[in-house]
Protein backbone atom coordinates (compact mmCIF):
# COMPACT_ATOMS: atom_id res chain seq x y z
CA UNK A 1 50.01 36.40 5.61
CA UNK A 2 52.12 35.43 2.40
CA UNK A 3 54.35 38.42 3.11
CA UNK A 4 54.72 37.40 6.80
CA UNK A 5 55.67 34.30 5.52
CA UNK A 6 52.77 31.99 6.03
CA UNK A 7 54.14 28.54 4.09
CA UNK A 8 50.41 27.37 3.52
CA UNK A 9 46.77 29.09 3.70
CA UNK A 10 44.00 27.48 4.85
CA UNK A 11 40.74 28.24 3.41
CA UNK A 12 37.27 27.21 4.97
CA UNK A 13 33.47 28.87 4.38
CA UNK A 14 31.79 27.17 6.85
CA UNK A 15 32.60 27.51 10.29
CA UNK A 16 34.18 25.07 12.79
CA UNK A 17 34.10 26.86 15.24
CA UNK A 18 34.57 24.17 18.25
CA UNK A 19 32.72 25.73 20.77
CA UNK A 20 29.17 25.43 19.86
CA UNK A 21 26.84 27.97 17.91
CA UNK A 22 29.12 27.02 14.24
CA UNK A 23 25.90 26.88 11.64
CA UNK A 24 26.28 24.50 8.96
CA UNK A 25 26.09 25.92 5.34
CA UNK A 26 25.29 24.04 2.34
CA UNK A 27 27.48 22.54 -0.31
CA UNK A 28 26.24 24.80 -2.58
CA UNK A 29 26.55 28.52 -0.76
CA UNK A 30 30.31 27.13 0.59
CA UNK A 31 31.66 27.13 -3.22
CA UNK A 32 29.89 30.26 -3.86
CA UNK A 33 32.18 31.77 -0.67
CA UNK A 34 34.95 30.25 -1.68
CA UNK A 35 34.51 30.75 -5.41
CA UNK A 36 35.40 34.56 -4.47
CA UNK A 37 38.24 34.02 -2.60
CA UNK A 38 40.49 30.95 -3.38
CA UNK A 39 41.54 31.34 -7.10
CA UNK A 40 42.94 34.53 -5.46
CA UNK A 41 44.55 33.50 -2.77
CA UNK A 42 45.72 30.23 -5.32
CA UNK A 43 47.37 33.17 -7.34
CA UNK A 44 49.49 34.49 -4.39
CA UNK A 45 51.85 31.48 -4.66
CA UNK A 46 52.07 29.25 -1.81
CA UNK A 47 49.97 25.74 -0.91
CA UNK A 48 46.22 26.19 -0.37
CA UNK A 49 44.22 23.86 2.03
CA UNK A 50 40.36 23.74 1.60
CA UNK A 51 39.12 23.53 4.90
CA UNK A 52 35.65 21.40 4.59
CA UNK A 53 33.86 18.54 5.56
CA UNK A 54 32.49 18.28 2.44
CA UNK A 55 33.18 16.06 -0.87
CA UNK A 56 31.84 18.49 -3.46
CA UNK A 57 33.55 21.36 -1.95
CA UNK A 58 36.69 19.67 -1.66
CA UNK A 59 36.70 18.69 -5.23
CA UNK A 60 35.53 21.75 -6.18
CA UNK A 61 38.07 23.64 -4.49
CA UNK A 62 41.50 20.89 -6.05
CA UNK A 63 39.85 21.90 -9.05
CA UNK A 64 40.26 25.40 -8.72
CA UNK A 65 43.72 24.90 -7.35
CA UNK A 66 43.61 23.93 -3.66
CA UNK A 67 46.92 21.93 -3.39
CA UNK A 68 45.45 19.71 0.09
CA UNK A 69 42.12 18.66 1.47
CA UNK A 70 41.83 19.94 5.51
CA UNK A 71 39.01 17.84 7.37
CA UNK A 72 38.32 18.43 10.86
CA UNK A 73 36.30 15.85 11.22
CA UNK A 74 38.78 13.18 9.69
CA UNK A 75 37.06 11.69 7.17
CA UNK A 76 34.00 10.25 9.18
CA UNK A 77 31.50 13.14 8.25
CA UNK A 78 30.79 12.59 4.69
CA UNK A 79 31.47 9.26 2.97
CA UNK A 80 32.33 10.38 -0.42
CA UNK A 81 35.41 12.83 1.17
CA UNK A 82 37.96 9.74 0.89
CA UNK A 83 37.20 9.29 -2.34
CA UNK A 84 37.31 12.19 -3.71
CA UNK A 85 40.80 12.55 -1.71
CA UNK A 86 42.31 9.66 -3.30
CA UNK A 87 41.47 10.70 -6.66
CA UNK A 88 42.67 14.08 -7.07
CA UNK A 89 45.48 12.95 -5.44
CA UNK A 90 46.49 15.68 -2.71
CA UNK A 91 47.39 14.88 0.65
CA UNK A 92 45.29 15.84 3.33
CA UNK A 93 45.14 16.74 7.04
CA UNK A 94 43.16 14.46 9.13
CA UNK A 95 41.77 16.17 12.39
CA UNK A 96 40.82 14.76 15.71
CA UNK A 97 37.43 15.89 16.96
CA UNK A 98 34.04 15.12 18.82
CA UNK A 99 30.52 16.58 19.40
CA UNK A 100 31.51 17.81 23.17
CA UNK A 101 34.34 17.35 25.19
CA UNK A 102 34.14 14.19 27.64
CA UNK A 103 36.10 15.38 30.89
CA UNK A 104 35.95 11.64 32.03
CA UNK A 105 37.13 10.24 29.02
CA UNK A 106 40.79 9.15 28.00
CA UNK A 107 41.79 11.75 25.69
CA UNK A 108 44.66 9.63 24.20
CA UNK A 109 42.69 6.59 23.63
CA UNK A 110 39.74 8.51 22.14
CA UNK A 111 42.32 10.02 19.70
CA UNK A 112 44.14 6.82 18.86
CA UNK A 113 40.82 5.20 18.07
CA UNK A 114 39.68 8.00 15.72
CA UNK A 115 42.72 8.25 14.15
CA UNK A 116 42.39 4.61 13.40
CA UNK A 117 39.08 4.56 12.11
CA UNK A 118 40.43 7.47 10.18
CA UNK A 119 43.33 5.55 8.53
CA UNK A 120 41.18 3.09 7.74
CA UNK A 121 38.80 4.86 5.95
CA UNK A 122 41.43 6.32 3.64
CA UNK A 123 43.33 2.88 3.23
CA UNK A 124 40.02 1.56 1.84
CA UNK A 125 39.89 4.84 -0.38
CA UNK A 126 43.31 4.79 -1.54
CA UNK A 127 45.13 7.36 -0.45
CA UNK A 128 48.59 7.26 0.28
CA UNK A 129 49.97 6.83 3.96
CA UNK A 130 52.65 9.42 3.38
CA UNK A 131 50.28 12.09 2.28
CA UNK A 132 47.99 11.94 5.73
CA UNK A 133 49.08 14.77 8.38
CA UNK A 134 47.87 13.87 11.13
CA UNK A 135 46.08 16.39 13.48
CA UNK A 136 45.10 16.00 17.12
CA UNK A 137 42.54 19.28 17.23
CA UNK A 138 43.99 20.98 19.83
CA UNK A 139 40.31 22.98 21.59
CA UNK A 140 37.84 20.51 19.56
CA UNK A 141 36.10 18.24 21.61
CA UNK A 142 38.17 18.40 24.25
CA UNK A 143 38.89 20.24 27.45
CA UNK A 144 41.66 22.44 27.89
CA UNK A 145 43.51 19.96 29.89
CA UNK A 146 42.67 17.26 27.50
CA UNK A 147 43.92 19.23 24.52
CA UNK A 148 47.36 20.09 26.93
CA UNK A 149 47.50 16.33 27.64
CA UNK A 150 47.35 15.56 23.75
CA UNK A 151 50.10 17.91 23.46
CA UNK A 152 52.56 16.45 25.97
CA UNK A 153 51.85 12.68 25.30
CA UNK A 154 51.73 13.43 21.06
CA UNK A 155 54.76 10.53 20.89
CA UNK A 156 52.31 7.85 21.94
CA UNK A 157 50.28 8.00 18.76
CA UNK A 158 53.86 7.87 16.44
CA UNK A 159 53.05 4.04 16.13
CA UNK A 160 49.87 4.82 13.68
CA UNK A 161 52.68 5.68 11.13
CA UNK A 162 51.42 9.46 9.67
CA UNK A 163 52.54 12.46 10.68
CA UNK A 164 51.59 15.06 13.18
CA UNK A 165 50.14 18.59 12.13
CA UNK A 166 53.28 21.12 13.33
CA UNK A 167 54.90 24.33 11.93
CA UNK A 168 57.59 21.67 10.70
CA UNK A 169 55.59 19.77 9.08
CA UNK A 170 53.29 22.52 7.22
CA UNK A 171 56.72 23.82 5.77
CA UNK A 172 57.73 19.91 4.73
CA UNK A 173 54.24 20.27 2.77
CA UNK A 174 54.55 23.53 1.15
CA UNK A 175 57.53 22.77 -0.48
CA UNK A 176 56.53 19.04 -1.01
CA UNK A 177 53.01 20.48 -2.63
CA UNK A 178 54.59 23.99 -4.11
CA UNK A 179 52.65 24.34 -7.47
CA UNK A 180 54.42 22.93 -10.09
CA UNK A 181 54.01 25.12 -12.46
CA UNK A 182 55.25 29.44 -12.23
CA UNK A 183 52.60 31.13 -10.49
CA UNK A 184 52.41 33.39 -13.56
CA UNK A 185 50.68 30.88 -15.41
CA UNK A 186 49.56 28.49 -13.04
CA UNK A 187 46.29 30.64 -11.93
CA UNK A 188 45.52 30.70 -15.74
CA UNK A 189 46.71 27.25 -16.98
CA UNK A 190 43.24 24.42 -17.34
CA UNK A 191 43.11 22.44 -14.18
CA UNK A 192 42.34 19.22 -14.85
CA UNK A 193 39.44 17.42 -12.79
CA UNK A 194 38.99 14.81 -10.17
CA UNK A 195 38.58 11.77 -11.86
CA UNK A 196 35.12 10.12 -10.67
């Protein structure tokens, strides 16, 4: 993916898969996953996002060199997530989602009042405005019309102030979030923690 010129890898070891039958996986077993495969992937060079719901795991994985935090679930799965956002300092990706998609529901007020509660849940924590992406989860929770309706009316949520998850955007971050030091001795420098 590097070599096709992927700007930023996302790394998850749970599934979120949005159409039913995802199994969760404890904190525990999803570092154990990822404990084989991110410091690798950290070595190759570009940005890594942790995929998870979870605050250990998302620690965790900063710790080990993740350079953003990916949360489908945007912050309103596990309380501690904002937090531990806010103190290691990374930006993070703030998805859209819901339990089932609601085919009588308004798909752009549902996301506009997620996205809120969202924002408000990391102003409370701390983190920065400028380091939220903002993602609408195109296939989660919605139907396919709903997630082509999120698509085409996107400019109506510009007035929550973040931006919007894109392919111009994910390059903006990787070289925003590029790690600072050469890879050569970045994968073996001491990372320091997330201050608690």
């Amino acid at each position: 993916m590097v070599a096709d010129g992927a700007d930023i890898l996302d790394i998850g070891a749970e599934s979120t898969r949005p159409y039913g039958g995802a199994v969760a996986v404890p904190s525990a077993e999803e570092i154990e996953r990822l404990a084989r495969v991110l410091p690798a992937a950290v070595r190759l060079g570009v940005p890594v996002s942790i995929d998870t719901m979870k605050a250990s795991v998302a620690e965790w994985a900063v710790t080990a060199g993740a350079a953003m935090v990916n949360d489908v679930w945007g912050l309103q799965r596990d309380n501690e997530l904002a937090r531990v956002v806010a103190q290691c300092g990374v930006p993070m990706i703030v998805m859209h989602n819901r339990q089932a998609a609601d085919p009588s529901s308004d798909i752009m007020t549902d996301i506009a009042a997620f996205f809120s509660r969202s924002l408000d849940l990391a102003a409370r924590a701390g983190i920065a405005r400028q380091n939220i992406v903002l993602d609408p989860g195109i296939g989660f929770g919605k139907t396919a019309e709903q997630s082509l309706t999120a698509i085409a009316r996107i400019g109506e949520l510009k007035s929550l102030g973040s931006r919007f998850s894109s392919a111009r955007h994910a390059s903006a971050l990787s070289t925003r979030f590029r790690p600072p030091h050469p890879i050569s001795g970045w994968a073996d420098r001491s990372l320091p923690m997330c201050s608690r």
